[in-house]
PDB file of N, CA and C in Angstrom:
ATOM      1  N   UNK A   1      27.987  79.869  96.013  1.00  0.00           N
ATOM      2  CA  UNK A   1      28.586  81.049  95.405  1.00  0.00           C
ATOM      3  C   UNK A   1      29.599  80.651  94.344  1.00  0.00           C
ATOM      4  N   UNK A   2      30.510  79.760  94.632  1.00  0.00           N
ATOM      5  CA  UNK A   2      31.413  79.216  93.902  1.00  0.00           C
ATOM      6  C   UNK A   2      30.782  78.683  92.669  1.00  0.00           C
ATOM      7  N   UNK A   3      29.962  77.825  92.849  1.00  0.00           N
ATOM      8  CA  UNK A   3      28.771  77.110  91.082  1.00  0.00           C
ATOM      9  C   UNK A   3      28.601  78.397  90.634  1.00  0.00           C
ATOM     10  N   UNK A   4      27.847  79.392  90.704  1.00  0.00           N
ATOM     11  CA  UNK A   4      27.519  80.544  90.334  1.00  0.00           C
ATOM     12  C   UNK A   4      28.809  81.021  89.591  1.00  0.00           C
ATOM     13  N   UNK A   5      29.700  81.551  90.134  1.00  0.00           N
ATOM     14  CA  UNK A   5      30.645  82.364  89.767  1.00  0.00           C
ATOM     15  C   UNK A   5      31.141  81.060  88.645  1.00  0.00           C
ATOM     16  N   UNK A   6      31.255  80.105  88.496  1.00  0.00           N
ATOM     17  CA  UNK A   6      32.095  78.719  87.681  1.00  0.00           C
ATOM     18  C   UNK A   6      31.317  78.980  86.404  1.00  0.00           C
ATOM     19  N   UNK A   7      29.300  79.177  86.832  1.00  0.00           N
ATOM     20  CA  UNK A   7      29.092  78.945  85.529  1.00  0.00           C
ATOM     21  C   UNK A   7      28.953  80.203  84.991  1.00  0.00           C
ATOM     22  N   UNK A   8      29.345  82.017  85.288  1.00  0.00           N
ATOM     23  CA  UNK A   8      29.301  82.656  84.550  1.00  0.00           C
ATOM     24  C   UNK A   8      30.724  82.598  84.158  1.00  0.00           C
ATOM     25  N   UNK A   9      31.828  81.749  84.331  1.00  0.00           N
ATOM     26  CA  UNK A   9      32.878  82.121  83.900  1.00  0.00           C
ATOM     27  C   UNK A   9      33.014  81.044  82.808  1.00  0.00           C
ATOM     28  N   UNK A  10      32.517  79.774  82.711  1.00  0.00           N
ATOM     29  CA  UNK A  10      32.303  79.055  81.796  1.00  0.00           C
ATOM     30  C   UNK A  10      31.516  80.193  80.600  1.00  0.00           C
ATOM     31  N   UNK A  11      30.676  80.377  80.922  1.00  0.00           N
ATOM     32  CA  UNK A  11      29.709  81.161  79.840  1.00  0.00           C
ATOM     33  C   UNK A  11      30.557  81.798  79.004  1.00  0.00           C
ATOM     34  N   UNK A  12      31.595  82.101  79.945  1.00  0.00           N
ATOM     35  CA  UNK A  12      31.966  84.026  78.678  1.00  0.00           C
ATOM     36  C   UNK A  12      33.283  83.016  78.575  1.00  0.00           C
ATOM     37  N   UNK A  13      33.940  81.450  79.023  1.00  0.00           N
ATOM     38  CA  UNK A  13      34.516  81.416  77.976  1.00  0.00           C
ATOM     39  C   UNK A  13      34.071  80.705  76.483  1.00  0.00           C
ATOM     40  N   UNK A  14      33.039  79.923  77.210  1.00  0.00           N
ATOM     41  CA  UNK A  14      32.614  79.358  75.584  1.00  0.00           C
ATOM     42  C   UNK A  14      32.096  80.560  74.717  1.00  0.00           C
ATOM     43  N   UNK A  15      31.333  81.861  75.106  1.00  0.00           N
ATOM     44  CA  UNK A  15      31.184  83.379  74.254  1.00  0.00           C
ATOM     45  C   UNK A  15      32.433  83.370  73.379  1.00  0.00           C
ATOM     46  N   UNK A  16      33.658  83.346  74.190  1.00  0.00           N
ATOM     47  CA  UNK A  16      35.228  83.820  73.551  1.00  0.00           C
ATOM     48  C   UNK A  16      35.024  83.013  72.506  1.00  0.00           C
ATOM     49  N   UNK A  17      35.114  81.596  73.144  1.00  0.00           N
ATOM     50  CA  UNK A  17      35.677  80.714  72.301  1.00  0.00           C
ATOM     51  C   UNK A  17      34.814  80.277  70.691  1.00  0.00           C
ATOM     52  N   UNK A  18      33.163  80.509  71.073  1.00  0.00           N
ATOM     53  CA  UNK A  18      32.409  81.155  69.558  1.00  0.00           C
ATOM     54  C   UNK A  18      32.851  81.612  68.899  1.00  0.00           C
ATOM     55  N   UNK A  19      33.536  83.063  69.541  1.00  0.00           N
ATOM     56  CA  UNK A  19      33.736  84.494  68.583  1.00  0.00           C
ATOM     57  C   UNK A  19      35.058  84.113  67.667  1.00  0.00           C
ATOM     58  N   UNK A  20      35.882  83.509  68.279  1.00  0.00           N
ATOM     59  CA  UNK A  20      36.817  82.780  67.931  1.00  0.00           C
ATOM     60  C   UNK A  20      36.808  82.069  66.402  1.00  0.00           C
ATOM     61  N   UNK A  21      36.309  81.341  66.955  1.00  0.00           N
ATOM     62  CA  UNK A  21      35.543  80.201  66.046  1.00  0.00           C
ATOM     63  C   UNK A  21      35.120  80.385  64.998  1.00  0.00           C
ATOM     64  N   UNK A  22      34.158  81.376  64.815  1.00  0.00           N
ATOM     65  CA  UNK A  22      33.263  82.408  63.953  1.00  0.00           C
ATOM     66  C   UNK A  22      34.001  82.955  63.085  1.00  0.00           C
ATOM     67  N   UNK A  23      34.805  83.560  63.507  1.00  0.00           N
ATOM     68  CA  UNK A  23      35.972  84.503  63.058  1.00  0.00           C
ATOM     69  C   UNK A  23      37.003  83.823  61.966  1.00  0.00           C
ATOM     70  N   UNK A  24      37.789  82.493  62.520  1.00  0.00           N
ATOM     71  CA  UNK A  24      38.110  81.291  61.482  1.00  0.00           C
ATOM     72  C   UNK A  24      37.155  81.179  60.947  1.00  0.00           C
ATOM     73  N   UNK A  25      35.689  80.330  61.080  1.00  0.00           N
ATOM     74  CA  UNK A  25      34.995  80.395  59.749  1.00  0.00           C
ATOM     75  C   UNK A  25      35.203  81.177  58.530  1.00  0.00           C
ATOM     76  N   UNK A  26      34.935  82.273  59.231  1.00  0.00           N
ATOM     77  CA  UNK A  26      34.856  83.744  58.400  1.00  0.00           C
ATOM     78  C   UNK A  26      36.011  83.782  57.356  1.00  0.00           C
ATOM     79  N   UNK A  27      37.160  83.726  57.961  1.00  0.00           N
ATOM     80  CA  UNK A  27      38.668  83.851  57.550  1.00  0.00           C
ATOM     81  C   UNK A  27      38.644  82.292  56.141  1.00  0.00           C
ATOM     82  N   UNK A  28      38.411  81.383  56.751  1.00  0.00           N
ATOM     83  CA  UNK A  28      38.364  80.162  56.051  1.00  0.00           C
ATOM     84  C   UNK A  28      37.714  80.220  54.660  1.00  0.00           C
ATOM     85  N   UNK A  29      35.992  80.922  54.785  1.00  0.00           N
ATOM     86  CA  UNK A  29      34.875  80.572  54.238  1.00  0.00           C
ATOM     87  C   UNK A  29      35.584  81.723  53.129  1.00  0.00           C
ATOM     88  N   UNK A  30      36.481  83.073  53.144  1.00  0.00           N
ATOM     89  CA  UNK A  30      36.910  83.854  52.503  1.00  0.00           C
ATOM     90  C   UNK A  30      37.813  83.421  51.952  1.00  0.00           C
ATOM     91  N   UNK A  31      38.799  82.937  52.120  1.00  0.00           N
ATOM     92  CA  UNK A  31      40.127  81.871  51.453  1.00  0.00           C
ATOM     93  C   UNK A  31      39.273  80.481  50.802  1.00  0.00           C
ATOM     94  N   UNK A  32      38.204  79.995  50.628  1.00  0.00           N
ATOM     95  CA  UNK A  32      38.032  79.479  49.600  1.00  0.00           C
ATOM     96  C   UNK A  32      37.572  80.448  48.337  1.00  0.00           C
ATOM     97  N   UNK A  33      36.879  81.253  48.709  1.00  0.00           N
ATOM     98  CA  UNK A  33      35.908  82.159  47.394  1.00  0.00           C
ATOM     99  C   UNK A  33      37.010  82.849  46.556  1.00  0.00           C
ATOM    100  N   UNK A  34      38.423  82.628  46.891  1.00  0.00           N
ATOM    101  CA  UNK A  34      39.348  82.839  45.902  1.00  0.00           C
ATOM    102  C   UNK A  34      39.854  82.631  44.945  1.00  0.00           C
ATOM    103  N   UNK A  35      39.916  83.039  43.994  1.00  0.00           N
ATOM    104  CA  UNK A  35      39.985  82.352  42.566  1.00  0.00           C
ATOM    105  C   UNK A  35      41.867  82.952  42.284  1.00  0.00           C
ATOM    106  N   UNK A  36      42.134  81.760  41.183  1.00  0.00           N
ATOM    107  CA  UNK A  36      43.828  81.454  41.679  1.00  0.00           C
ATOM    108  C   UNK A  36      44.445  82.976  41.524  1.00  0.00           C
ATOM    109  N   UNK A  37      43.871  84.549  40.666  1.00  0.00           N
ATOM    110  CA  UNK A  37      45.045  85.357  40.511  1.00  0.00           C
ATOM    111  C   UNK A  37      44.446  85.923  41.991  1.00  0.00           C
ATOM    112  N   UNK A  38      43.909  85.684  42.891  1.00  0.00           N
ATOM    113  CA  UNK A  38      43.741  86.346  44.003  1.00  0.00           C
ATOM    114  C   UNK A  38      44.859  85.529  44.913  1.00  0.00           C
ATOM    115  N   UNK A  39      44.587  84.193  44.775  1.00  0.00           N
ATOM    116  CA  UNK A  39      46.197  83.331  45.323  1.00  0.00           C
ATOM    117  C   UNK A  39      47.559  83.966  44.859  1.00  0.00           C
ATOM    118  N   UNK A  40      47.629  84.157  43.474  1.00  0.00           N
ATOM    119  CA  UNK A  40      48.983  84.502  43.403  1.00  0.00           C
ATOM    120  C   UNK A  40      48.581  85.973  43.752  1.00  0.00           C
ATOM    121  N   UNK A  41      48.367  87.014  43.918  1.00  0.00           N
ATOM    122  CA  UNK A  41      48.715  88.135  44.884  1.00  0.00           C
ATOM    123  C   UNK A  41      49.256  87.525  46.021  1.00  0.00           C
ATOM    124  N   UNK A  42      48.543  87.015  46.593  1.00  0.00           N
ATOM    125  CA  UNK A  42      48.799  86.736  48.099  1.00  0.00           C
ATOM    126  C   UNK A  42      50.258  85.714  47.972  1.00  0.00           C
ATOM    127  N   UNK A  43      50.512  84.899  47.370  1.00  0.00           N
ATOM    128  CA  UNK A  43      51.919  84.469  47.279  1.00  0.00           C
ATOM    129  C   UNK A  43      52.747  85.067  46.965  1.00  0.00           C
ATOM    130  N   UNK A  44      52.437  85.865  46.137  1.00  0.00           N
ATOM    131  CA  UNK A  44      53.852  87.331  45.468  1.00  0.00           C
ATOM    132  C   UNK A  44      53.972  87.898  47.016  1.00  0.00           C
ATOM    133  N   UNK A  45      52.776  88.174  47.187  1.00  0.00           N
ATOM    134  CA  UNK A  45      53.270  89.291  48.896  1.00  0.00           C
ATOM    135  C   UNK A  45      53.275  88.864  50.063  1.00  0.00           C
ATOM    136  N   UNK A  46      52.785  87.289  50.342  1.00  0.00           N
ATOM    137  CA  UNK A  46      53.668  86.405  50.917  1.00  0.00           C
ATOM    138  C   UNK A  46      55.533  86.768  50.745  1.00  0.00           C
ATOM    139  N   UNK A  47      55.770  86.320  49.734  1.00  0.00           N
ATOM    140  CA  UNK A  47      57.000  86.355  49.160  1.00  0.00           C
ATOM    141  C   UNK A  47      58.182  87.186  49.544  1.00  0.00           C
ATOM    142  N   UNK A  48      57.472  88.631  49.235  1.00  0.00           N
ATOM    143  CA  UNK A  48      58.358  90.250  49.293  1.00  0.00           C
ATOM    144  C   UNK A  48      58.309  90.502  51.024  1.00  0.00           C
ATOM    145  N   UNK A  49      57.529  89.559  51.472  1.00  0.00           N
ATOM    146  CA  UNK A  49      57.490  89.548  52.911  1.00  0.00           C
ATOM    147  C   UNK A  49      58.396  89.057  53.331  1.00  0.00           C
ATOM    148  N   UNK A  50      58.937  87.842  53.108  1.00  0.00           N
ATOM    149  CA  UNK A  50      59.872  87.027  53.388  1.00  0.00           C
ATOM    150  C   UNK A  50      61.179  87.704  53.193  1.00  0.00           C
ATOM    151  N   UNK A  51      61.315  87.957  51.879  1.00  0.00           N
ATOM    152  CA  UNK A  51      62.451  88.883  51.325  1.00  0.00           C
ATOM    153  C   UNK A  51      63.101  89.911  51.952  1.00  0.00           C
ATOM    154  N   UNK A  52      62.064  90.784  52.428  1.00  0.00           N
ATOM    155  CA  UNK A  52      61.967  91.767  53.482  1.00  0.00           C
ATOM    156  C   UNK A  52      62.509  91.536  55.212  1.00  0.00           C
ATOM    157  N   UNK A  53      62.046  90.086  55.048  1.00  0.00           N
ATOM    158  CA  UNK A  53      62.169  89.880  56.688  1.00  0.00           C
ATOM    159  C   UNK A  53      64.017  89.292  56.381  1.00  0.00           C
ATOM    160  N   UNK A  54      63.989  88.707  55.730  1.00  0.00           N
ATOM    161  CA  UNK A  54      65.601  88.065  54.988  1.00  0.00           C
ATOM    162  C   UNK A  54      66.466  88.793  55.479  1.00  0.00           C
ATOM    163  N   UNK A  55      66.165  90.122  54.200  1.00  0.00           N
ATOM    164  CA  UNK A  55      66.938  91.264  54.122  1.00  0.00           C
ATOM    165  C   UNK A  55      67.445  92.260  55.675  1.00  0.00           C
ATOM    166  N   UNK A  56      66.093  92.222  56.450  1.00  0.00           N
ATOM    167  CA  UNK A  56      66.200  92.531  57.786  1.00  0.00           C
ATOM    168  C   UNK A  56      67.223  91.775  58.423  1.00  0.00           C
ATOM    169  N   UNK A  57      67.234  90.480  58.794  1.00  0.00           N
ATOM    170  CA  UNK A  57      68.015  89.324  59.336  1.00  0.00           C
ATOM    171  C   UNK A  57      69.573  89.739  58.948  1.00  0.00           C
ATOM    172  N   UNK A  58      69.705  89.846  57.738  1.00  0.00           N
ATOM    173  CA  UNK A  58      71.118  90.391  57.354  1.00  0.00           C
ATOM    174  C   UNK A  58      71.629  91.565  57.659  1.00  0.00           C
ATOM    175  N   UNK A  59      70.817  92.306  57.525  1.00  0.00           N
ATOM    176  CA  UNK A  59      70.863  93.696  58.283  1.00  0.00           C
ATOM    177  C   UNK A  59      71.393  93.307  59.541  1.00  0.00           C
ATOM    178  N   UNK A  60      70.724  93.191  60.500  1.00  0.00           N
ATOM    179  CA  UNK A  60      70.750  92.732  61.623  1.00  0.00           C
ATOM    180  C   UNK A  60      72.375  92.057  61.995  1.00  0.00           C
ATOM    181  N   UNK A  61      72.819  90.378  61.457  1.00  0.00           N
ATOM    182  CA  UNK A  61      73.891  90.404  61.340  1.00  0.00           C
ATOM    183  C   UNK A  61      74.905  91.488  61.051  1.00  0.00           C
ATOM    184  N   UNK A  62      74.657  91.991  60.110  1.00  0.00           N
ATOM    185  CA  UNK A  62      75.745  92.978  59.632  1.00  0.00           C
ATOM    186  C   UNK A  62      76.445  93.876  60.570  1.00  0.00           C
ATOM    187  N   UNK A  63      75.462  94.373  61.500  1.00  0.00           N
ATOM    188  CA  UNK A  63      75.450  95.435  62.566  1.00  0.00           C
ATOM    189  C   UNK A  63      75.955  94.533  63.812  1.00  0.00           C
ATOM    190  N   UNK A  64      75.660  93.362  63.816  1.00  0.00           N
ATOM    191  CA  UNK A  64      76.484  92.632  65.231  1.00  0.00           C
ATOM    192  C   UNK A  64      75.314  92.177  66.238  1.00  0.00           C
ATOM    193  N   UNK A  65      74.061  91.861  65.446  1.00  0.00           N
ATOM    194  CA  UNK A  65      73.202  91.719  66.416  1.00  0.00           C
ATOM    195  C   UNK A  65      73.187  90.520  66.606  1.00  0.00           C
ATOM    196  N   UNK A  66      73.024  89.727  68.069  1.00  0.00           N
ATOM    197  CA  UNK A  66      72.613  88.316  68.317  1.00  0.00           C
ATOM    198  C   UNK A  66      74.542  87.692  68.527  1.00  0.00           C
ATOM    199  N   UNK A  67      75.218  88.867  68.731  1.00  0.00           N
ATOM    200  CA  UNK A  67      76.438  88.719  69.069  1.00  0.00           C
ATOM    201  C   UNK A  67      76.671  89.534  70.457  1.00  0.00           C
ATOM    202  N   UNK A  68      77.710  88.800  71.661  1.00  0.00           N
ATOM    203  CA  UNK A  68      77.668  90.168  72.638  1.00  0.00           C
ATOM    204  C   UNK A  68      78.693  90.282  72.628  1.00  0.00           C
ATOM    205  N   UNK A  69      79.107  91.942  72.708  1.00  0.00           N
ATOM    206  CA  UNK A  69      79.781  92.708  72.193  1.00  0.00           C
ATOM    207  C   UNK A  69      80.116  93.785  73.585  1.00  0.00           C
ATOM    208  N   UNK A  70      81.206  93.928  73.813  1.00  0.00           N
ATOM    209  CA  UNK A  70      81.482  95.337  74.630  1.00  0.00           C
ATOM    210  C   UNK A  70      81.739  96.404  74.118  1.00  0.00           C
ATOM    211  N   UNK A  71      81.479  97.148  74.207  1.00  0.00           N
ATOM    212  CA  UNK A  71      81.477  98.512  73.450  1.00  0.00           C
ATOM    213  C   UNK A  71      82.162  99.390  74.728  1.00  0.00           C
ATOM    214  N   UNK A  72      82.833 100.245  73.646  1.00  0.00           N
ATOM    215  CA  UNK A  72      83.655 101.386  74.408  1.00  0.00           C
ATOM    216  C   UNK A  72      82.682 102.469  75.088  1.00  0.00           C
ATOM    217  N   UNK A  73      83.197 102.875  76.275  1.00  0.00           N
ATOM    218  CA  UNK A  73      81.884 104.232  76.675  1.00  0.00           C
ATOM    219  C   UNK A  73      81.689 105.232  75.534  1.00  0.00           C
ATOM    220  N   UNK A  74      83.058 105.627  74.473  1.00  0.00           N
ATOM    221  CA  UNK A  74      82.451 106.534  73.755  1.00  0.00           C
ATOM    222  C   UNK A  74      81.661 106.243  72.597  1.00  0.00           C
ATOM    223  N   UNK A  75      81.779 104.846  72.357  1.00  0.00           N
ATOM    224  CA  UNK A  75      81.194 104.282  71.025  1.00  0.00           C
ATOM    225  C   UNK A  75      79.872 104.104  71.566  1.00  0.00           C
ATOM    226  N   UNK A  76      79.075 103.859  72.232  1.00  0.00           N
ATOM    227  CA  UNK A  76      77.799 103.720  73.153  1.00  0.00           C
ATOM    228  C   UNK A  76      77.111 104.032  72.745  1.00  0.00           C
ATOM    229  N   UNK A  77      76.673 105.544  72.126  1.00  0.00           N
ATOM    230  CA  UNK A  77      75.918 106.174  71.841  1.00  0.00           C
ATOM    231  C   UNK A  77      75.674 105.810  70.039  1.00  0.00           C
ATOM    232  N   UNK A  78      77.107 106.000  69.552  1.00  0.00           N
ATOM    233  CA  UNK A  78      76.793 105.631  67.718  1.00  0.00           C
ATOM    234  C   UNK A  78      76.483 104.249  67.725  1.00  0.00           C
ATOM    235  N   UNK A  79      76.958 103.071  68.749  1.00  0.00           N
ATOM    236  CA  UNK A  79      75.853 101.929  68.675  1.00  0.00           C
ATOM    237  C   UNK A  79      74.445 101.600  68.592  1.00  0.00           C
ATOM    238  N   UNK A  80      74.269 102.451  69.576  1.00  0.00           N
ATOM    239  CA  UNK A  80      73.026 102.537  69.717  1.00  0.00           C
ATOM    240  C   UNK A  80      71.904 103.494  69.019  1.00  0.00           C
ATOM    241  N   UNK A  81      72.628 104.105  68.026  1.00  0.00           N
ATOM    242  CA  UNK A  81      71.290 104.583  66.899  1.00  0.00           C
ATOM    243  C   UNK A  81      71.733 104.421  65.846  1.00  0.00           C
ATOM    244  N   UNK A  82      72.901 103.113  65.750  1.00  0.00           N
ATOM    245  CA  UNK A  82      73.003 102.186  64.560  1.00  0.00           C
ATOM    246  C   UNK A  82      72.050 101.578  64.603  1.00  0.00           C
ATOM    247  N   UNK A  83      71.146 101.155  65.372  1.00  0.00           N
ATOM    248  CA  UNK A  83      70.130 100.235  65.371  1.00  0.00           C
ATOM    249  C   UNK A  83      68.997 100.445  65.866  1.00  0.00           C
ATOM    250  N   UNK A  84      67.588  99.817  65.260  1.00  0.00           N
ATOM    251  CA  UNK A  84      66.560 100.007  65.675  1.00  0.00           C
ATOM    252  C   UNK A  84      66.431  99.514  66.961  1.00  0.00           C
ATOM    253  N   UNK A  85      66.811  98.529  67.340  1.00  0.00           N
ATOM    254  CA  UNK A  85      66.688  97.979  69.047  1.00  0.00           C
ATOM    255  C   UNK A  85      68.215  97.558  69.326  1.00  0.00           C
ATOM    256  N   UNK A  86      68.456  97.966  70.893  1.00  0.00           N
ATOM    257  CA  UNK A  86      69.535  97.033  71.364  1.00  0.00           C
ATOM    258  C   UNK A  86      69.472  96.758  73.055  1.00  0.00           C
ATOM    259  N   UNK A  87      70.025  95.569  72.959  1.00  0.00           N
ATOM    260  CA  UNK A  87      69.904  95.010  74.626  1.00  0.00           C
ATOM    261  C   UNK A  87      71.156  95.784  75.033  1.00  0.00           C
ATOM    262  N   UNK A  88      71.480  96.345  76.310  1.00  0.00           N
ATOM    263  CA  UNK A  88      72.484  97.231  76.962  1.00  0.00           C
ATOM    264  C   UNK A  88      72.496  96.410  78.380  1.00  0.00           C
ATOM    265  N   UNK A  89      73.405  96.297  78.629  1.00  0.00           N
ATOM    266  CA  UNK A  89      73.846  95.082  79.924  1.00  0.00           C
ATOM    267  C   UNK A  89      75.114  96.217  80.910  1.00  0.00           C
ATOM    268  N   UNK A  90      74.571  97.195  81.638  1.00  0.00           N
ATOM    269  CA  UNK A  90      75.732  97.592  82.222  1.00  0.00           C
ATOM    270  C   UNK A  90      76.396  96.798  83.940  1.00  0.00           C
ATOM    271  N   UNK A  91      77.185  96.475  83.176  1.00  0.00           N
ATOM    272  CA  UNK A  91      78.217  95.535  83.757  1.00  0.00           C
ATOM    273  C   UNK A  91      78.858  96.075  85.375  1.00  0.00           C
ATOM    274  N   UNK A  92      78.093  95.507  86.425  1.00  0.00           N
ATOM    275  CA  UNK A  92      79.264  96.128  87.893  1.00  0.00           C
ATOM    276  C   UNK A  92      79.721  94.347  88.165  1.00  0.00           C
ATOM    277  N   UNK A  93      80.951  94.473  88.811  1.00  0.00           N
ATOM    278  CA  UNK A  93      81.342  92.558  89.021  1.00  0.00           C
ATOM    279  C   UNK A  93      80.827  92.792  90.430  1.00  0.00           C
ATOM    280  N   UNK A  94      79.358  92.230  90.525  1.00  0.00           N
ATOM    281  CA  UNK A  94      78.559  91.743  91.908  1.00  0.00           C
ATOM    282  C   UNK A  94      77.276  90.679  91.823  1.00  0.00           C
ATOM    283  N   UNK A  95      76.664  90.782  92.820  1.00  0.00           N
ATOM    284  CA  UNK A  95      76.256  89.349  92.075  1.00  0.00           C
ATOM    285  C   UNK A  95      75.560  89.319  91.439  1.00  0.00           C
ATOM    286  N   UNK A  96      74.239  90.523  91.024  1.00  0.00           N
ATOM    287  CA  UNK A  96      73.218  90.678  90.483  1.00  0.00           C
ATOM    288  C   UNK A  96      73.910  90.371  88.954  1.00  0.00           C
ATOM    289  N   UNK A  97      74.775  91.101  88.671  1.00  0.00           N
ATOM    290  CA  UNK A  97      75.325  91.371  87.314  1.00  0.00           C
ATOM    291  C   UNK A  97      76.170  89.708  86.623  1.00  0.00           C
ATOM    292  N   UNK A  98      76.557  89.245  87.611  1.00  0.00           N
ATOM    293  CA  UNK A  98      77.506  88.255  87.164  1.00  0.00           C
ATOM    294  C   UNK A  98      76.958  87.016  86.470  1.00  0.00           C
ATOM    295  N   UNK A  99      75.668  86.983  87.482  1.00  0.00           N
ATOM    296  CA  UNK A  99      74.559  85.820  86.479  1.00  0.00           C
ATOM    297  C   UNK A  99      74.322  86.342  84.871  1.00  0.00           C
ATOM    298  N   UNK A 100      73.733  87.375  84.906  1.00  0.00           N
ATOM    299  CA  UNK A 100      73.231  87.698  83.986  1.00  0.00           C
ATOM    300  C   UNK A 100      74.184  87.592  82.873  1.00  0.00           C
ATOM    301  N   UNK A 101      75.392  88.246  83.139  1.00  0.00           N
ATOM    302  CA  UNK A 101      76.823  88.371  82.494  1.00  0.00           C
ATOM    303  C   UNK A 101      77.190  87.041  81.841  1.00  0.00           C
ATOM    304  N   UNK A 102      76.783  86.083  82.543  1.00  0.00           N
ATOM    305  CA  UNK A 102      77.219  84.564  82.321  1.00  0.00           C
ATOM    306  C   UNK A 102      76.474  84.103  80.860  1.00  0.00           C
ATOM    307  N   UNK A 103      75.085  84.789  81.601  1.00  0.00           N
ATOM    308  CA  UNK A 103      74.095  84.046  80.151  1.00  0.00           C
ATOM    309  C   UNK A 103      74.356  84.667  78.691  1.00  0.00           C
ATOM    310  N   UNK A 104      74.962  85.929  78.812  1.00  0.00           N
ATOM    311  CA  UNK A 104      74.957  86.410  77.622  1.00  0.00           C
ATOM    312  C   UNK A 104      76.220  85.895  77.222  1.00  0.00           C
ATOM    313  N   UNK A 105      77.048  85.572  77.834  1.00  0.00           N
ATOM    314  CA  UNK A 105      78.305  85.092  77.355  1.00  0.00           C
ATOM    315  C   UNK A 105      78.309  83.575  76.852  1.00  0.00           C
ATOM    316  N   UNK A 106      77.352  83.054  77.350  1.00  0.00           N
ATOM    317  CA  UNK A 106      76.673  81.311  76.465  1.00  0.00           C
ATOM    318  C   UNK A 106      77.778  80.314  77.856  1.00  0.00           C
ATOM    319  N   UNK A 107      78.018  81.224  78.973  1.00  0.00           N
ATOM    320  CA  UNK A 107      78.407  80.160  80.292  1.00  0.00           C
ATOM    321  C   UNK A 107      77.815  78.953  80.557  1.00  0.00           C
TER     322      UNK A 107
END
């Protein structure tokens, strides 16, 4: 039973690992047939990508992210739709909390 079940699970992964495969070809065999102003598109918007993600990153700093921060109960709320995401850590001193408390503090 066990051979059986081994070699249909071999099967469907070498299937995956074809489709896979195939798929890079595909991707590959299309990134040569490019001729260079089709490269520079793709490097300009490479580029504005980067710029974009930059600009995000600073954003991000600006607002206090990747810093931990206590916030007042009434400020809580305008923190939190200052920003597109935020981690919220509510704090009791027991033990569940105190580990956790540690890591964000770089203990």
């Amino acid at each position: 039973m066990d051979g059986v079940i081994g070699q249909i699970l071999e099967k469907q992964v070498l299937s995956a690992a074809k489709a896979v495969e195939d798929k890079l070809d595909e991707q590959i065999a299309a990134l040569e047939r490019l001729d260079p102003d089709d490269i520079e598109a793709l490097r300009e918007r490479r580029i504005l990508q980067m710029r974009r993600a930059a600009e995000r990153r600073a954003k991000w700093r600006a607002l206090g992210h990747g810093e931990y921060t206590e916030v007042p109960e009434k400020e809580f709320f305008s923190a939190a739709k200052a920003s597109e995401r935020m981690v919220c850590h509510f704090y009791r001193d027991n033990w569940p909390c105190k580990p956790a408390h540690s890591q964000m503090l770089g203990v």
